[in-house]
Protein backbone atom coordinates (compact mmCIF):
# COMPACT_ATOMS: atom_id res chain seq x y z
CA UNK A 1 117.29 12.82 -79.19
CA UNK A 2 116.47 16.31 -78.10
CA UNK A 3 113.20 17.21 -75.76
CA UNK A 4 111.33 19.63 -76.93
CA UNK A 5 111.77 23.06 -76.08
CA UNK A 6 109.63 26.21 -74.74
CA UNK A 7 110.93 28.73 -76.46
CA UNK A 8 112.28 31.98 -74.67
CA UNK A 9 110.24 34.70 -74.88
CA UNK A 10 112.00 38.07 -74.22
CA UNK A 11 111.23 39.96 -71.49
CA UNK A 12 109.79 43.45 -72.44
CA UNK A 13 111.63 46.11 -69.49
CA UNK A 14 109.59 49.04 -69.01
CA UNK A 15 110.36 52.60 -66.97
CA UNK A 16 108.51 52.95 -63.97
CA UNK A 17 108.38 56.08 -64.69
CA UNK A 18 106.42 55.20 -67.81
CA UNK A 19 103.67 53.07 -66.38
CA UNK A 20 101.12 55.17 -64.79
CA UNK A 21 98.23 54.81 -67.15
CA UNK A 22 99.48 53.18 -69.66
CA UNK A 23 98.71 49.20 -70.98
CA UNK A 24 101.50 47.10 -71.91
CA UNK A 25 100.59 44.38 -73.96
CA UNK A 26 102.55 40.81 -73.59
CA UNK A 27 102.36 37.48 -74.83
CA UNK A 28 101.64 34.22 -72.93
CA UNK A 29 104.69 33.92 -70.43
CA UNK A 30 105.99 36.53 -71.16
CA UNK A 31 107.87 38.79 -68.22
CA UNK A 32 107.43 42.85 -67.87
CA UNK A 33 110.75 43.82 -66.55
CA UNK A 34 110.00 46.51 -64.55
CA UNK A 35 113.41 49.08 -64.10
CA UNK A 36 112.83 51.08 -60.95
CA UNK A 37 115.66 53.55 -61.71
CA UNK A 38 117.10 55.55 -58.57
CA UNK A 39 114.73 53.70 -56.11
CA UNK A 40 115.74 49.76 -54.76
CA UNK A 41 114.17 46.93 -56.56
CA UNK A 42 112.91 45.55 -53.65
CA UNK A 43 111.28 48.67 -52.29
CA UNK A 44 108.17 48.29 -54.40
CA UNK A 45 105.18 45.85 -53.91
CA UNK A 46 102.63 45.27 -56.94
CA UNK A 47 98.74 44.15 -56.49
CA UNK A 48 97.32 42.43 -59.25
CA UNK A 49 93.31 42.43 -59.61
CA UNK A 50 92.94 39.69 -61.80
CA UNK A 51 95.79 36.76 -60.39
CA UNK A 52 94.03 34.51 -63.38
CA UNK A 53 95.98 36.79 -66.16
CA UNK A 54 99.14 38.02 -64.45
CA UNK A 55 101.16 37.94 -60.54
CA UNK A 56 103.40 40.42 -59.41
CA UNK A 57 106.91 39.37 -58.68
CA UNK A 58 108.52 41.41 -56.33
CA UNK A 59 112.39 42.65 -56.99
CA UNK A 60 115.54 41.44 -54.93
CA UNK A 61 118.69 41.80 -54.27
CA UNK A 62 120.85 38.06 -54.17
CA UNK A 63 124.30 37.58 -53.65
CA UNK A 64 125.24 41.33 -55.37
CA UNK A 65 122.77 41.19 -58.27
CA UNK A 66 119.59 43.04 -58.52
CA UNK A 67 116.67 41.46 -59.55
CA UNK A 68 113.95 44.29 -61.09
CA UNK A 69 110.19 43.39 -59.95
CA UNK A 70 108.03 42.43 -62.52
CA UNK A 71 105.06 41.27 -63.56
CA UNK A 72 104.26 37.44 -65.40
CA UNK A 73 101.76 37.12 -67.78
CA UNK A 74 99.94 33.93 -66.65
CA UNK A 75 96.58 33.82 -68.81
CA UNK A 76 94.80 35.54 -71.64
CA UNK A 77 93.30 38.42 -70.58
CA UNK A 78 93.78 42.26 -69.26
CA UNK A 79 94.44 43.08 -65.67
CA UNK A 80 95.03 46.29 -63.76
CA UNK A 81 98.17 46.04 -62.02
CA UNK A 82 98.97 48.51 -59.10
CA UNK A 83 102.20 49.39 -57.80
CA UNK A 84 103.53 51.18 -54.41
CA UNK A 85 106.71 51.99 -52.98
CA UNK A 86 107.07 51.33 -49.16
CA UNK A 87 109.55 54.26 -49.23
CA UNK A 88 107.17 56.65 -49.93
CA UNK A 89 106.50 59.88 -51.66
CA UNK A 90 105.66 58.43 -54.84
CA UNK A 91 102.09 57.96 -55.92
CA UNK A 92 100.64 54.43 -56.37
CA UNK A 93 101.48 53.73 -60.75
CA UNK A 94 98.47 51.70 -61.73
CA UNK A 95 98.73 50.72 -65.36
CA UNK A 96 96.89 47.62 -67.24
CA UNK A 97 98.34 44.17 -68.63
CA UNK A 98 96.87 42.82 -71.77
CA UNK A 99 98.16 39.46 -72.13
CA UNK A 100 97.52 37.72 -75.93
CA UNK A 101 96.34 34.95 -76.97
């Protein structure tokens, strides 16, 4: 007999570029895949206001892969997410997380 399965749900990969301002809307689970383009995944750090609807997870590099930072939809809800680069001379991209239900 087979367990029961979650099924996959897609993650939806965004631009950082693309973010400031805008509300990406996700379903239960689901992942934003955030692509961070010329700048190292792990140089950003997210701050979520609402850690009941989503959490930041931060990029990485393991082994030789790179792992983009995200964000993972936790709860129902919307959320302001804000992201910063420790490198610098980029402005903080603060966009909103609407997670279905």
């Amino acid at each position: 007999a087979c367990a029961p399965t979650t099924p996959v749900v897609a993650p939806v990969t965004v631009n950082v570029n693309d973010l400031q301002g805008a509300n990406v809307e996700v379903a239960l689970n689901q992942v934003i895949n955030i692509n961070t383009g010329d700048l190292a995944v792990d140089s950003y750090s997210g701050k979520v206001a609402d850690t009941a609807v989503a959490e930041f997870v931060k990029g990485r590099v393991d082994a030789g892969a790179s792992y983009n930072p995200g964000v993972q939809a936790v709860a129902p809800g919307t959320t302001t997410v804000t992201l910063s680069n420790e490198n610098g001379g980029i402005q903080d991209v603060t966009f909103a997380v609407t997670v279905a239900k």
